[in-house]
PDB file of N, CA and C in Angstrom:
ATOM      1  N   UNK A   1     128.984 100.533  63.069  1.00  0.00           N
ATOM      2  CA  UNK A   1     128.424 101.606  63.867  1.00  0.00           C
ATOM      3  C   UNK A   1     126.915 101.439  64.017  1.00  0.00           C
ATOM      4  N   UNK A   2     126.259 100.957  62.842  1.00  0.00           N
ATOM      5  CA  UNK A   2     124.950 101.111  63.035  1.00  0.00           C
ATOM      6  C   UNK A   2     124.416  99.776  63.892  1.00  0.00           C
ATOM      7  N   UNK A   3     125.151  98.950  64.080  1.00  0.00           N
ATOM      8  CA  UNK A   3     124.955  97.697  64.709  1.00  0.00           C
ATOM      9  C   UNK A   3     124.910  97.748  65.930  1.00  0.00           C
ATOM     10  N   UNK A   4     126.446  98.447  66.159  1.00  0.00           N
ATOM     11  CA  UNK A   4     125.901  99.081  67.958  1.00  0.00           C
ATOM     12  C   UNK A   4     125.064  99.956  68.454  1.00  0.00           C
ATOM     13  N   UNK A   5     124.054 100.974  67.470  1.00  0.00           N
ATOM     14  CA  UNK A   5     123.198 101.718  68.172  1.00  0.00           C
ATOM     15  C   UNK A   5     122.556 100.448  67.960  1.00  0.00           C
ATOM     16  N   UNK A   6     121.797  99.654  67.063  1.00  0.00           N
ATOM     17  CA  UNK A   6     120.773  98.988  67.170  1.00  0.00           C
ATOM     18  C   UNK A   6     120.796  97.739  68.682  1.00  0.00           C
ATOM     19  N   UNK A   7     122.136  97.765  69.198  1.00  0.00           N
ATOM     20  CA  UNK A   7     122.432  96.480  70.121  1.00  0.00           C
ATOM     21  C   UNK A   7     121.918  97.670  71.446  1.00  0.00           C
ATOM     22  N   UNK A   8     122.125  98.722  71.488  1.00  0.00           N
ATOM     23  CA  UNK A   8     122.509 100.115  72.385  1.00  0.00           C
ATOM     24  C   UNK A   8     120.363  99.633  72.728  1.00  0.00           C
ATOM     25  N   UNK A   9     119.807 100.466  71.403  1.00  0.00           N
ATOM     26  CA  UNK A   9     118.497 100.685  71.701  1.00  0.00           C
ATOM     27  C   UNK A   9     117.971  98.993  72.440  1.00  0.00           C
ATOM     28  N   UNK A  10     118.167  97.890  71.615  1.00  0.00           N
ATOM     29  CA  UNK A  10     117.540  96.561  72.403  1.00  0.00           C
ATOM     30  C   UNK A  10     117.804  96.597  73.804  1.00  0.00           C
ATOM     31  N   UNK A  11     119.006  96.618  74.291  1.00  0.00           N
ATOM     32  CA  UNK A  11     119.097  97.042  75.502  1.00  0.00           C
ATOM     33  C   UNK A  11     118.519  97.562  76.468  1.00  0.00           C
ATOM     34  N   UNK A  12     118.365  99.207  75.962  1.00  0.00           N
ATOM     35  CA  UNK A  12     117.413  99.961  76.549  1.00  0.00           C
ATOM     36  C   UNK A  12     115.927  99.609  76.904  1.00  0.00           C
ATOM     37  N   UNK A  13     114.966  98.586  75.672  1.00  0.00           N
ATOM     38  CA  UNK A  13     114.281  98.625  75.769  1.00  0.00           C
ATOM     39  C   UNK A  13     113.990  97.417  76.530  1.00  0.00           C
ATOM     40  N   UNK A  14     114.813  96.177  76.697  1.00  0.00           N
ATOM     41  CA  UNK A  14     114.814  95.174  77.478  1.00  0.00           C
ATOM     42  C   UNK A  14     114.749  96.118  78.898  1.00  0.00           C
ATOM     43  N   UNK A  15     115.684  97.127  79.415  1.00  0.00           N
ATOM     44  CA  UNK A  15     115.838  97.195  80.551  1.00  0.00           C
ATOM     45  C   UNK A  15     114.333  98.031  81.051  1.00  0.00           C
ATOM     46  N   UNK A  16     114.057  98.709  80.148  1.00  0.00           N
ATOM     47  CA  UNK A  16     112.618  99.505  80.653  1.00  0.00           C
ATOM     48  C   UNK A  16     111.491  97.889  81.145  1.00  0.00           C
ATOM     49  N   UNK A  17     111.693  96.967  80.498  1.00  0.00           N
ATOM     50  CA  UNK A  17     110.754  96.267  80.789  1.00  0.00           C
ATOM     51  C   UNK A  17     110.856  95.094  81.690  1.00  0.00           C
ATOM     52  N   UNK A  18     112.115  95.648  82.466  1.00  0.00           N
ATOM     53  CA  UNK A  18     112.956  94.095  83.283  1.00  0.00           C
ATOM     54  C   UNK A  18     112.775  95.413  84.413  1.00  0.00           C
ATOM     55  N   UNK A  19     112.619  96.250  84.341  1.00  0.00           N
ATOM     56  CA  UNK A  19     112.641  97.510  85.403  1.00  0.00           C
ATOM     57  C   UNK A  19     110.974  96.612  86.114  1.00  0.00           C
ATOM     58  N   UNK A  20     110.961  96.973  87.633  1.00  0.00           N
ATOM     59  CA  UNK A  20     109.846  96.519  88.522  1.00  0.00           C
ATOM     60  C   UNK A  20     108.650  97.917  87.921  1.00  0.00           C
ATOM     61  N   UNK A  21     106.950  97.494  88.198  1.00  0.00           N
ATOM     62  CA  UNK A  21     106.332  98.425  87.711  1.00  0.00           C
ATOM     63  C   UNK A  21     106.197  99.697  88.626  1.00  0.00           C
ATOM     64  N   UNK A  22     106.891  99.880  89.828  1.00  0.00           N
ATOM     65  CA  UNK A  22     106.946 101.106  90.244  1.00  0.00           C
ATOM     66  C   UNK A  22     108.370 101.013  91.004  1.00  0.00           C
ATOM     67  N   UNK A  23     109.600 101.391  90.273  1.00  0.00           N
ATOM     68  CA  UNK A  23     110.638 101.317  90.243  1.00  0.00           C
ATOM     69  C   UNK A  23     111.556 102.036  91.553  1.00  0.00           C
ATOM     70  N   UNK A  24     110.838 102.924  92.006  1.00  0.00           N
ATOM     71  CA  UNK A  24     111.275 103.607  93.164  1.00  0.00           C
ATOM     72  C   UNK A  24     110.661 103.510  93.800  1.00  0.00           C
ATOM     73  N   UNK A  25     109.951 102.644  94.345  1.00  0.00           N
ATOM     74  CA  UNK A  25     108.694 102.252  95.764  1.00  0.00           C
ATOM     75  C   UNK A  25     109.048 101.879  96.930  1.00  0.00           C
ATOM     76  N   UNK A  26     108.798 102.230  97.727  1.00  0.00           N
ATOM     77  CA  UNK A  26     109.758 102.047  99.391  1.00  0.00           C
ATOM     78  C   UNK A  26     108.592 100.798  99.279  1.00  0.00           C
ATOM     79  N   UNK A  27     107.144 100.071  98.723  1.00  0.00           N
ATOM     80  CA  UNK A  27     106.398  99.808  99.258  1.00  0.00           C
ATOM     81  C   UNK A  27     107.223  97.748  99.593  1.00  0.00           C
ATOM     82  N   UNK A  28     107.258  97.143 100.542  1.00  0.00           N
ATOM     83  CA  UNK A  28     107.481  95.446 100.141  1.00  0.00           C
ATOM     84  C   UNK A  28     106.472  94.961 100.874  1.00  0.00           C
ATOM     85  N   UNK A  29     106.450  93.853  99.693  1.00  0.00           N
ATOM     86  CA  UNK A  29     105.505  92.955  99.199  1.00  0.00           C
ATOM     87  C   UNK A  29     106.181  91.557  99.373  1.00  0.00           C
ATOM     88  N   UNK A  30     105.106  90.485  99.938  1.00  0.00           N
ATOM     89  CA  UNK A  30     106.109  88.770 100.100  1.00  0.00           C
ATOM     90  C   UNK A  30     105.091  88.113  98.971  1.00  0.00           C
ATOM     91  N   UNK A  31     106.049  87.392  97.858  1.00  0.00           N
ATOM     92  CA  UNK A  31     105.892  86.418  97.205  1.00  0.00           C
ATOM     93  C   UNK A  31     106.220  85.007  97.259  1.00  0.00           C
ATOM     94  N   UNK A  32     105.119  84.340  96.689  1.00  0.00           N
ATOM     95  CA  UNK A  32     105.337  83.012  97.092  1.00  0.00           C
ATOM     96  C   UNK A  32     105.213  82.423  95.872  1.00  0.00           C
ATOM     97  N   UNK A  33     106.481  81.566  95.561  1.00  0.00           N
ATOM     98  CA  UNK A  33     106.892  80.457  94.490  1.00  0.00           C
ATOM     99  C   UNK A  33     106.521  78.992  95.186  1.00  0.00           C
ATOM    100  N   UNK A  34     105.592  78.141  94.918  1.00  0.00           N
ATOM    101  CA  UNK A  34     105.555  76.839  95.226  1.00  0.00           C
ATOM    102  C   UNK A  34     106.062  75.722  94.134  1.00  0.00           C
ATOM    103  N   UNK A  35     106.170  74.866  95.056  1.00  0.00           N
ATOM    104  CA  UNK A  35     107.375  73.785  94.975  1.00  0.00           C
ATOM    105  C   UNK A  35     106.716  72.797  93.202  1.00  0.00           C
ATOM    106  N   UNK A  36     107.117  72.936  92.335  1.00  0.00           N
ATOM    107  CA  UNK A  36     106.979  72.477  90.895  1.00  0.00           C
ATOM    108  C   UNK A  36     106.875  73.706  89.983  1.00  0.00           C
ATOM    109  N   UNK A  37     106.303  74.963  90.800  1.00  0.00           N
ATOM    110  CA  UNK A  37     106.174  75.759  89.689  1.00  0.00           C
ATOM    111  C   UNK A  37     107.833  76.213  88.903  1.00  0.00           C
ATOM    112  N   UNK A  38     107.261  76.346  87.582  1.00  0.00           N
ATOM    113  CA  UNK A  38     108.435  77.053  86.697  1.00  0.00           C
ATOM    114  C   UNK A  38     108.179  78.356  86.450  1.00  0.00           C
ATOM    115  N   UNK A  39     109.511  78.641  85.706  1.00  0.00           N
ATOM    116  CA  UNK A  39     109.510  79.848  85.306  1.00  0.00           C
ATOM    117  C   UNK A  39     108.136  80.842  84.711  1.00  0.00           C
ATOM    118  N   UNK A  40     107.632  79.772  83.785  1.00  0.00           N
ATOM    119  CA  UNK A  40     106.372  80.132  83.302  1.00  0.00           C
ATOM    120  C   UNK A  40     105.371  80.496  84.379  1.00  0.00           C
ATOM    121  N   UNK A  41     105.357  79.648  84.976  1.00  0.00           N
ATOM    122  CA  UNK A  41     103.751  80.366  86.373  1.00  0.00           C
ATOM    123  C   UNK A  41     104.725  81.169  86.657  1.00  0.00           C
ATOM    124  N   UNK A  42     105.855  81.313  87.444  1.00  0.00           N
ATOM    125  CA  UNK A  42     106.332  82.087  88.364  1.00  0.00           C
ATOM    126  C   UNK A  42     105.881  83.740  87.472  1.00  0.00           C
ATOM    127  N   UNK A  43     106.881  83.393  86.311  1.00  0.00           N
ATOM    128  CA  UNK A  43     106.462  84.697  85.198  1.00  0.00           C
ATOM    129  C   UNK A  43     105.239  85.259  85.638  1.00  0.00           C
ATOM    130  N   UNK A  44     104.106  84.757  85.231  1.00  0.00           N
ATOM    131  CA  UNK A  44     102.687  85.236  85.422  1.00  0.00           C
ATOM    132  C   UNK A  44     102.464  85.471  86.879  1.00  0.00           C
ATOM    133  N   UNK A  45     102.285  84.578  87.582  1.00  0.00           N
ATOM    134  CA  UNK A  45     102.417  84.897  89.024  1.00  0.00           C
ATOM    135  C   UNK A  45     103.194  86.692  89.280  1.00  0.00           C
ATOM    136  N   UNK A  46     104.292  86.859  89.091  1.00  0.00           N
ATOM    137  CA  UNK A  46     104.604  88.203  89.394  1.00  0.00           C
ATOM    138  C   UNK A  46     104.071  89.099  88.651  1.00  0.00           C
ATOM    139  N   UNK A  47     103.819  88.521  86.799  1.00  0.00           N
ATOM    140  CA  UNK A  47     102.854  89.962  86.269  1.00  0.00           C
ATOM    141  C   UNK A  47     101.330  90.052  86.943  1.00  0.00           C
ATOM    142  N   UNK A  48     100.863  89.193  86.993  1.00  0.00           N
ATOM    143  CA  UNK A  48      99.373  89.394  87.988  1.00  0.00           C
ATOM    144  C   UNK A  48      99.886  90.233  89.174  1.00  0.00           C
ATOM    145  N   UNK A  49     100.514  90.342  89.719  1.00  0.00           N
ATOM    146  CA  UNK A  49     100.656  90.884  91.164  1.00  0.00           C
ATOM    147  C   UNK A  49     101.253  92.091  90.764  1.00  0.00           C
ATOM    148  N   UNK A  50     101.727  92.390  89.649  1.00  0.00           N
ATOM    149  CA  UNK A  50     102.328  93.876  88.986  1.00  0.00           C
ATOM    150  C   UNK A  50     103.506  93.973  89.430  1.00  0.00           C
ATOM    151  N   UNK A  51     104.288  93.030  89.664  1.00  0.00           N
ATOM    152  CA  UNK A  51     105.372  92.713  90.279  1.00  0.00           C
ATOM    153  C   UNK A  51     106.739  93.077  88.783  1.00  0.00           C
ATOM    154  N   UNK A  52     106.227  92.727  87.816  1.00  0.00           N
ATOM    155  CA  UNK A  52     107.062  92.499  86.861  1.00  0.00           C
ATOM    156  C   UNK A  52     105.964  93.118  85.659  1.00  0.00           C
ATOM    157  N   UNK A  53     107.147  93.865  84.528  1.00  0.00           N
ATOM    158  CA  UNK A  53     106.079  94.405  83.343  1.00  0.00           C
ATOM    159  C   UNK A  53     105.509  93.180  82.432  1.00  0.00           C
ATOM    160  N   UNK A  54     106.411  92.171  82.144  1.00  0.00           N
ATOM    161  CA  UNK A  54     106.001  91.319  81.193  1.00  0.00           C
ATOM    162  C   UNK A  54     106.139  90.186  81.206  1.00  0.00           C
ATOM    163  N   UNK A  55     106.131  89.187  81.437  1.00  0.00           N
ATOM    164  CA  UNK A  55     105.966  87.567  82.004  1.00  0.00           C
ATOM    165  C   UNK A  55     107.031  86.941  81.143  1.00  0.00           C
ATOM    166  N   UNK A  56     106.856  87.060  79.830  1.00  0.00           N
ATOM    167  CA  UNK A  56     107.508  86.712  78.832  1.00  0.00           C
ATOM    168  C   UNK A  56     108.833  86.672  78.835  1.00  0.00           C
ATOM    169  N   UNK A  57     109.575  87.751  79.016  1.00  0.00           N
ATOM    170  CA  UNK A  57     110.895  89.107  79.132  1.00  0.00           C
ATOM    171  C   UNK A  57     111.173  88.403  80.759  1.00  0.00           C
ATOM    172  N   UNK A  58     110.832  87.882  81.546  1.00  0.00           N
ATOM    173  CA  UNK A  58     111.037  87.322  83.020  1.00  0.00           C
ATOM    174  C   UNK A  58     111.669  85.558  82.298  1.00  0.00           C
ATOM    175  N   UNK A  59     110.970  85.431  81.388  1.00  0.00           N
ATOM    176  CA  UNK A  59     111.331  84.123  81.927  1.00  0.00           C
ATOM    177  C   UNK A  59     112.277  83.942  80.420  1.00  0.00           C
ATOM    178  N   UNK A  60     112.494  84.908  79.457  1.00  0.00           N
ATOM    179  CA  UNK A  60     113.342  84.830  78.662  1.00  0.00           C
ATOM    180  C   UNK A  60     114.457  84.876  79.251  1.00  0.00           C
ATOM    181  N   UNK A  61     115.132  85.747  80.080  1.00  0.00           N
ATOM    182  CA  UNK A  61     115.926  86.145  80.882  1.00  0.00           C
ATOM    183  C   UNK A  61     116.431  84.615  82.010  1.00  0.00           C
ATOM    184  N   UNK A  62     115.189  83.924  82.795  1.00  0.00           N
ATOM    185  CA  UNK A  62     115.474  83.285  83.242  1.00  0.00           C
ATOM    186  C   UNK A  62     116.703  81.933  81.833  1.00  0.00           C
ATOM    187  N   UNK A  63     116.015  81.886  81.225  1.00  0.00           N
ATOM    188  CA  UNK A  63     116.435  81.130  79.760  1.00  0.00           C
ATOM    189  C   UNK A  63     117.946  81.438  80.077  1.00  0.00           C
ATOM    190  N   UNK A  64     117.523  82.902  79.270  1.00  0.00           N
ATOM    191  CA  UNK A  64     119.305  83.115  79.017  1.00  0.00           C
ATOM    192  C   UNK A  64     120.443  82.942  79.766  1.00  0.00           C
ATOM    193  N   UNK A  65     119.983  83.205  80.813  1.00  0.00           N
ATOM    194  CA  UNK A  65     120.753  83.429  82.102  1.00  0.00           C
ATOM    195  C   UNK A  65     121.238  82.177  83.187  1.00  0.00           C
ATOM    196  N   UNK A  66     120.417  81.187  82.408  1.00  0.00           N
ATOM    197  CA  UNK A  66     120.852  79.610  82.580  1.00  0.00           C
ATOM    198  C   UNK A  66     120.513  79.655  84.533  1.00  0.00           C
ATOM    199  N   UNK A  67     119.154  80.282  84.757  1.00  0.00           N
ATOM    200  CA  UNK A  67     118.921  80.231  86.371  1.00  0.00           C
ATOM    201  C   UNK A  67     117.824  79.437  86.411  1.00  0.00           C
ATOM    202  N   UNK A  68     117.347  78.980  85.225  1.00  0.00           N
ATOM    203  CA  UNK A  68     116.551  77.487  85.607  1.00  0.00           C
ATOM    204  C   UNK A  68     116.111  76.954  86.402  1.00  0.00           C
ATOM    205  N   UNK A  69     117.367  76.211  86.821  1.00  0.00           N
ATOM    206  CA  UNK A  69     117.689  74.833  87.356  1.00  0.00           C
ATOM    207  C   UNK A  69     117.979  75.610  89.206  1.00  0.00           C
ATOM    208  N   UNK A  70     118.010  76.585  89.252  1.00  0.00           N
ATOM    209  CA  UNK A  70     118.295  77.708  90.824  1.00  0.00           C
ATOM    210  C   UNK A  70     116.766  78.158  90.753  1.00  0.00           C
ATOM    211  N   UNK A  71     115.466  77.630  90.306  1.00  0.00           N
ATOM    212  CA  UNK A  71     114.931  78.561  90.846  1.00  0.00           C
ATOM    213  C   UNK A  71     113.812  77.612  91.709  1.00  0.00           C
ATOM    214  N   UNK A  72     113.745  77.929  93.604  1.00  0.00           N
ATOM    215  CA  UNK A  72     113.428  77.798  94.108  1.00  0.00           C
ATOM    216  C   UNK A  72     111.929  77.944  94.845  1.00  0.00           C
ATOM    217  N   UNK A  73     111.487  77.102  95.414  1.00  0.00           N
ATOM    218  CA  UNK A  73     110.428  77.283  96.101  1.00  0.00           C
ATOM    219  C   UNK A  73     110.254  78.376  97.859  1.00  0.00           C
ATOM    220  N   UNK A  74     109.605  78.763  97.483  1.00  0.00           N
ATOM    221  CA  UNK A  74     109.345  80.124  99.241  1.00  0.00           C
ATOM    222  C   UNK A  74     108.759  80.907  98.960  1.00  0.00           C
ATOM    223  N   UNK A  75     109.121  81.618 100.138  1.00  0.00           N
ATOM    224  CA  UNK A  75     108.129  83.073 100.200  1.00  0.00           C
ATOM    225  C   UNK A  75     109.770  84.041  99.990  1.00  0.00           C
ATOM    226  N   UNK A  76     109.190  85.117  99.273  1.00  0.00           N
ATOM    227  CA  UNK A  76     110.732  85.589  99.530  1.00  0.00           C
ATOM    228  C   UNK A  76     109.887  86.823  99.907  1.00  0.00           C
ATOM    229  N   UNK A  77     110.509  88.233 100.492  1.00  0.00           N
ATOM    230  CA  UNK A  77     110.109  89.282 100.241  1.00  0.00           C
ATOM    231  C   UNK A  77     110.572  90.544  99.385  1.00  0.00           C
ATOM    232  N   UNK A  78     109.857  90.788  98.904  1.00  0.00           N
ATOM    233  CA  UNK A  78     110.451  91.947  97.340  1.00  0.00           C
ATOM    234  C   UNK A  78     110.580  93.089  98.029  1.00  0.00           C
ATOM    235  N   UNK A  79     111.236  93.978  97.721  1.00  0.00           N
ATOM    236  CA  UNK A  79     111.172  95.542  97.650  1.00  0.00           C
ATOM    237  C   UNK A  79     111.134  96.240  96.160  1.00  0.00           C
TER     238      UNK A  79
END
């Protein structure tokens, strides 16, 4: 029991910080990934732009999530 609140709260607190920094914003914004960058710039790249809360938690995720090797060069546009 106590294992699943503790799995319950990590969760939570991953998702507060995988949440965009103004989560309900009609406002979009175009980002641009160029061609060598990794996860790591990309990471920073979106926390500089306030795009993302934590650079770190972006590209852990990229890790886990085995999207690596999918992540592309462009402009995309965010909402």
């Amino acid at each position: 029991m106590k294992r699943s609140k503790i799995i319950i709260l990590v969760i939570i607190v991953l998702a507060i910080f995988i949440l965009p920094r103004v989560p309900f914003s009609n406002k979009e914004t175009f980002f641009r990934v160029d061609k060598g960058e990794g996860s790591k710039e990309i990471a920073l790249n979106l926390q500089q732009q306030d795009l993302i809360w934590w650079g770190p938690l972006f590209q852990l995720y990229v890790a886990t999530s085995l999207m690596s090797g999918s992540l592309q060069a462009g402009i995309y546009q965010l909402s």
